[in-house]
C-alpha atoms as a PDB file:
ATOM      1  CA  UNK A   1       9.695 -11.044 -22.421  1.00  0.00           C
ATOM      2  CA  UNK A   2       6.969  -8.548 -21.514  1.00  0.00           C
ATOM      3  CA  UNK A   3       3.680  -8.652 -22.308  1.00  0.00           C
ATOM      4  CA  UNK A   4       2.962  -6.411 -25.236  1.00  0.00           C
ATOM      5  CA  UNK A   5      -1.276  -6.854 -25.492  1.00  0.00           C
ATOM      6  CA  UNK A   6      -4.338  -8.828 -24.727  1.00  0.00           C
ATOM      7  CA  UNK A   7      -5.136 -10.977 -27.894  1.00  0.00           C
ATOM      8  CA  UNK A   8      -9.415 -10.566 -28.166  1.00  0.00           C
ATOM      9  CA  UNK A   9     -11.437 -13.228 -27.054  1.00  0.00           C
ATOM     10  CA  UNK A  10     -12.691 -13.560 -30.292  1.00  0.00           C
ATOM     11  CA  UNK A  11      -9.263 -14.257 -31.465  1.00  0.00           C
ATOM     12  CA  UNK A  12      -8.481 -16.541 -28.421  1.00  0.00           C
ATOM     13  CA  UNK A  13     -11.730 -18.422 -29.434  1.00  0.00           C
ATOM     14  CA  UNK A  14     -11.073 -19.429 -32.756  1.00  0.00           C
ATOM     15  CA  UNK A  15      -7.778 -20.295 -31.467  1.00  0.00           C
ATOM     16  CA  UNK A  16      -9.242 -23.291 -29.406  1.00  0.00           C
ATOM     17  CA  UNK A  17     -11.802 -24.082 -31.683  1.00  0.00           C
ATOM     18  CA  UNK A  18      -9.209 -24.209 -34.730  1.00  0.00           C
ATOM     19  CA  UNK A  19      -6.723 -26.294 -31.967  1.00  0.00           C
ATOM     20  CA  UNK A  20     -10.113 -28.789 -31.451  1.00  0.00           C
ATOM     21  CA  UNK A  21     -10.504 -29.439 -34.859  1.00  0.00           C
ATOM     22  CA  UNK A  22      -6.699 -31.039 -35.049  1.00  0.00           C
ATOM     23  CA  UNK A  23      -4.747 -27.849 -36.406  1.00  0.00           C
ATOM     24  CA  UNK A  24      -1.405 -27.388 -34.926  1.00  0.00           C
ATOM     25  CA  UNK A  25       0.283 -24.822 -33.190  1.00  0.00           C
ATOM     26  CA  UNK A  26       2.157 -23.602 -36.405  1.00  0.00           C
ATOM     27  CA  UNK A  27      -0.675 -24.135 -38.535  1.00  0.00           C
ATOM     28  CA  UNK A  28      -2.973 -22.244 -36.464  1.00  0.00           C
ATOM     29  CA  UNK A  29      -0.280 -19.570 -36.170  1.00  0.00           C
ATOM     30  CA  UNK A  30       0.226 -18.985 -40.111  1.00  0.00           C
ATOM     31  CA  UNK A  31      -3.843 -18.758 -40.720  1.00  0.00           C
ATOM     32  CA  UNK A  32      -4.284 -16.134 -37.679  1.00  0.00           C
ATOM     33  CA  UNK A  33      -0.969 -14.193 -37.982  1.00  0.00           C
ATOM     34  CA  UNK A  34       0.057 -14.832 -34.399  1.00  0.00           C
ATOM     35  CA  UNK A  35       3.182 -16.205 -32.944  1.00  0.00           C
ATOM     36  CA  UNK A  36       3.327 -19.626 -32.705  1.00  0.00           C
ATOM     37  CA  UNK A  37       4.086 -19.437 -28.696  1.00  0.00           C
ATOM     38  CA  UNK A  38       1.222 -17.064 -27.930  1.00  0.00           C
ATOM     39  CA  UNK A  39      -0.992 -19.818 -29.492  1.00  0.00           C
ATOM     40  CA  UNK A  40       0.591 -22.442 -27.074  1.00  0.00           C
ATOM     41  CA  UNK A  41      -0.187 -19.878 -24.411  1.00  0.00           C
ATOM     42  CA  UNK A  42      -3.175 -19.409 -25.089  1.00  0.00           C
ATOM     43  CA  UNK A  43      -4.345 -23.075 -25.726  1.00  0.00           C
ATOM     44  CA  UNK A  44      -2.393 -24.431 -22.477  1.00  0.00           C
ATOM     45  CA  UNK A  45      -4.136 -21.254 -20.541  1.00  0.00           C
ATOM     46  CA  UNK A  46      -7.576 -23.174 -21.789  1.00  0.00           C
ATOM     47  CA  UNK A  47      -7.130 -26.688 -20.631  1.00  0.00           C
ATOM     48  CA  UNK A  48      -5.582 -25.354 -17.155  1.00  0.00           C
ATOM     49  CA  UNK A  49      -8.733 -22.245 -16.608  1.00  0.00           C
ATOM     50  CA  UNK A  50     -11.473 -24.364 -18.924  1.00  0.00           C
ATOM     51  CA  UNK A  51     -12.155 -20.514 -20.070  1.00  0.00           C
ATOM     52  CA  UNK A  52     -10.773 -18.061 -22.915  1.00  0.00           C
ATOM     53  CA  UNK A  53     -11.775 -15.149 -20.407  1.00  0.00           C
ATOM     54  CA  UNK A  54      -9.226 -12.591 -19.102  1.00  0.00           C
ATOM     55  CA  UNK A  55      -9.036 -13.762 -15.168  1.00  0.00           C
ATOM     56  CA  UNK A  56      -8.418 -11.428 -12.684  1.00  0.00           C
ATOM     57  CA  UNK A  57      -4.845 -11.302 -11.289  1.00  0.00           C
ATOM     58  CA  UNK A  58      -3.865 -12.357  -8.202  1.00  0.00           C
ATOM     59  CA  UNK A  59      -3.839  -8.777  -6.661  1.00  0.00           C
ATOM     60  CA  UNK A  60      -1.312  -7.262  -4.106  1.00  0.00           C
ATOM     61  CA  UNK A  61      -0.476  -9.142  -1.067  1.00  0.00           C
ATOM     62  CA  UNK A  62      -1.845  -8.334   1.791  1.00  0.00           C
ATOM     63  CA  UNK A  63       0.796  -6.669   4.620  1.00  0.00           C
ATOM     64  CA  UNK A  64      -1.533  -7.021   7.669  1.00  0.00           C
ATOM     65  CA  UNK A  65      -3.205  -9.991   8.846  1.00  0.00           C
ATOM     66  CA  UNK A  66      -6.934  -9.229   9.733  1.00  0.00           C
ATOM     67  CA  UNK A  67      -6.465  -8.858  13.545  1.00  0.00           C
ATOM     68  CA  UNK A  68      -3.476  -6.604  12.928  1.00  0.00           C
ATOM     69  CA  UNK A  69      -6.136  -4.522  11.065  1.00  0.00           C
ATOM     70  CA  UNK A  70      -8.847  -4.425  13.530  1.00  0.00           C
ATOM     71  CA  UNK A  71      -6.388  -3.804  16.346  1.00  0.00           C
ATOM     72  CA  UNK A  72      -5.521  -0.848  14.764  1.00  0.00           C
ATOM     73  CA  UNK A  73      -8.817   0.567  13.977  1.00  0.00           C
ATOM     74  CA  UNK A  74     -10.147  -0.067  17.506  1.00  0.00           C
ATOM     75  CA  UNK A  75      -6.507   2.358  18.443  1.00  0.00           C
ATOM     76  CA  UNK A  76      -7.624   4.890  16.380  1.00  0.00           C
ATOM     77  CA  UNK A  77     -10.749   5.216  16.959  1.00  0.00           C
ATOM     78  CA  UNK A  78     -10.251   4.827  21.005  1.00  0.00           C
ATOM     79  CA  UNK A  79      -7.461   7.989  20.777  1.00  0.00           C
ATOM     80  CA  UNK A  80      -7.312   9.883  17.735  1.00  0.00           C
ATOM     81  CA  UNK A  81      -3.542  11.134  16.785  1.00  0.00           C
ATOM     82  CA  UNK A  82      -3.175  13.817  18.941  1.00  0.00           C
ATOM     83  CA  UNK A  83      -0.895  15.947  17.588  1.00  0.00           C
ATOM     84  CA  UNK A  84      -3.335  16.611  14.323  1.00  0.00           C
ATOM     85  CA  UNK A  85      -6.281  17.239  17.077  1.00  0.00           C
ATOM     86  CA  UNK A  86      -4.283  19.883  18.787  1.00  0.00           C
ATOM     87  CA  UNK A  87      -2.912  21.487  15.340  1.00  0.00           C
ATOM     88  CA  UNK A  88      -6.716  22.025  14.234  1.00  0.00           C
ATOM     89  CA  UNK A  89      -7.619  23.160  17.448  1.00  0.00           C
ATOM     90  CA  UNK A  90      -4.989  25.664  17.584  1.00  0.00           C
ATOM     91  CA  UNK A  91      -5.446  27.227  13.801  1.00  0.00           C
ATOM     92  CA  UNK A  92      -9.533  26.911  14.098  1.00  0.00           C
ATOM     93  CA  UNK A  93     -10.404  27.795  18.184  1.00  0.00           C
ATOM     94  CA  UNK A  94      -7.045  29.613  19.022  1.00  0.00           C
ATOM     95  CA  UNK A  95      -6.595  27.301  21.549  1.00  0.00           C
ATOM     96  CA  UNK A  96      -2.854  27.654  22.591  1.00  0.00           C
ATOM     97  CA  UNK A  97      -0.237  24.873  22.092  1.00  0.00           C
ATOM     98  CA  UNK A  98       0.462  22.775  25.093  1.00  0.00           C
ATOM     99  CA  UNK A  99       4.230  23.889  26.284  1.00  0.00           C
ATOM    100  CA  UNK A 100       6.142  23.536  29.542  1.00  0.00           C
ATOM    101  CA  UNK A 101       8.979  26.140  30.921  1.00  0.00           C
ATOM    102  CA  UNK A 102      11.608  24.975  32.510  1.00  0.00           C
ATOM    103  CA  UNK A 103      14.813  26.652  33.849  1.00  0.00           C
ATOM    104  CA  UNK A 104      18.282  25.638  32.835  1.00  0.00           C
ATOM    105  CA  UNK A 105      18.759  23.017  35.983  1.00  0.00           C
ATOM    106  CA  UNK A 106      15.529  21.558  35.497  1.00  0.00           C
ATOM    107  CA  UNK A 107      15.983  21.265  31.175  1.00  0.00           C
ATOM    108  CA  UNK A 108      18.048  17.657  30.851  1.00  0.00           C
ATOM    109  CA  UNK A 109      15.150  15.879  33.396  1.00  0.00           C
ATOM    110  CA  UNK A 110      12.546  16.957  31.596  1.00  0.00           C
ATOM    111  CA  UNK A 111      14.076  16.235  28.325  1.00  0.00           C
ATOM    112  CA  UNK A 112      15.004  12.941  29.682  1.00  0.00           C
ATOM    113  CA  UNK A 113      11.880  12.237  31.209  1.00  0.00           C
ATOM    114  CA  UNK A 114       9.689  12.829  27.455  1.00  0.00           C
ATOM    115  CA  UNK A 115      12.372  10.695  25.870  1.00  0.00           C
ATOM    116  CA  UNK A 116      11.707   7.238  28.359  1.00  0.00           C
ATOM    117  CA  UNK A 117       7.942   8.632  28.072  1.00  0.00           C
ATOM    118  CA  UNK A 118       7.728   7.947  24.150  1.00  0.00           C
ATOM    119  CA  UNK A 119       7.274   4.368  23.314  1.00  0.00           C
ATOM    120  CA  UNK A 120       8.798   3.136  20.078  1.00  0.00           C
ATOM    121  CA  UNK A 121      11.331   6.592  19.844  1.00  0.00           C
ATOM    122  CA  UNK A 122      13.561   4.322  17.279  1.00  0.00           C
ATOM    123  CA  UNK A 123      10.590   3.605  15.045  1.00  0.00           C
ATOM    124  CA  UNK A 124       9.660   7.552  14.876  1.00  0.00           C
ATOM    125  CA  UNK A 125      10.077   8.885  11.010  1.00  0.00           C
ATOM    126  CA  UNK A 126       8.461  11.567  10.137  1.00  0.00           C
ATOM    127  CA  UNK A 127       6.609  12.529  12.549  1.00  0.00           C
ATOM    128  CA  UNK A 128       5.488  15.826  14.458  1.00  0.00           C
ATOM    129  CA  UNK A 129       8.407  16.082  17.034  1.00  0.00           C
ATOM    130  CA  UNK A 130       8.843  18.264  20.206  1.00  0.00           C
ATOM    131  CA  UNK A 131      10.043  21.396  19.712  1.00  0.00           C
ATOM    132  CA  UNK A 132      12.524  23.180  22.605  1.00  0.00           C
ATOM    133  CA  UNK A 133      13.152  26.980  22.358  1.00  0.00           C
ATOM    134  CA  UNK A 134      15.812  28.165  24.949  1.00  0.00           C
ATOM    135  CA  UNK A 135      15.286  31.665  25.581  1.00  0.00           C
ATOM    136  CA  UNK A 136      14.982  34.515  28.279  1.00  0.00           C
ATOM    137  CA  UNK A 137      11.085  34.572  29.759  1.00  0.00           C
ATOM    138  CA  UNK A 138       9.045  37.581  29.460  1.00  0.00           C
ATOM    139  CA  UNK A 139      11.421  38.904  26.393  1.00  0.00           C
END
């Protein structure tokens, strides 16, 4: 069953002092108007902690281990993404997009060529991607 709310630690205090003073579960339960397994919560929560404080959780798990984390801080700061660099350099300094021409014979090695080129292609989800416009020049 979930959780429904925090009893106060007022409440969770005279809980353990009613509990020292020999009162049972269900006794302590009909003179505070709480159910009789939130007082055994609450009581077996004391002798395990020694406290009637809320603890802090646990928290989430980390995913990287810390050398996985410094790795990839010394990668980004070593070679910022690219792709972002050349976006803000193109809408802020008109600098033109980097782009190759290639005729017709000379397309598939050049595609195949920026395919063996990219590390990790499989692992590659949405990302910026090349783009190839086929087209007569000087149109």
């Amino acid at each position: 069953m979930v959780k429904s709310r925090e009893w106060s630690r007022k409440t969770r205090e005279e809980v353990i002092s009613l509990h020292r003073k020999g009162n049972g579960y269900k006794k302590i339960a009909k003179m505070l108007n709480i159910p009789r397994d939130t007082i055994g919560n609450i009581i077996r929560k004391f002798k395990a902690k020694g406290t009637v404080e809320t603890l802090p959780g646990r928290g989430r798990k980390k995913m990287l281990t810390l050398t996985a984390v410094s790795y990839l801080k010394r990668k980004v700061e070593k070679s910022p993404p690219r792709s972002v660099h050349r976006i803000m350099e193109n809408r802020y300094h008109n600098i033109p997009w980097p782009s190759s021409h290639y005729s017709v014979s000379q397309l598939l090695n050049a595609l195949l060529r920026r395919i063996n080129e990219a590390s990790g292609l499989y692992q590659m989800f949405e990302v910026l991607v090349d783009v190839i416009l086929l087209g007569k020049v000087n149109q």
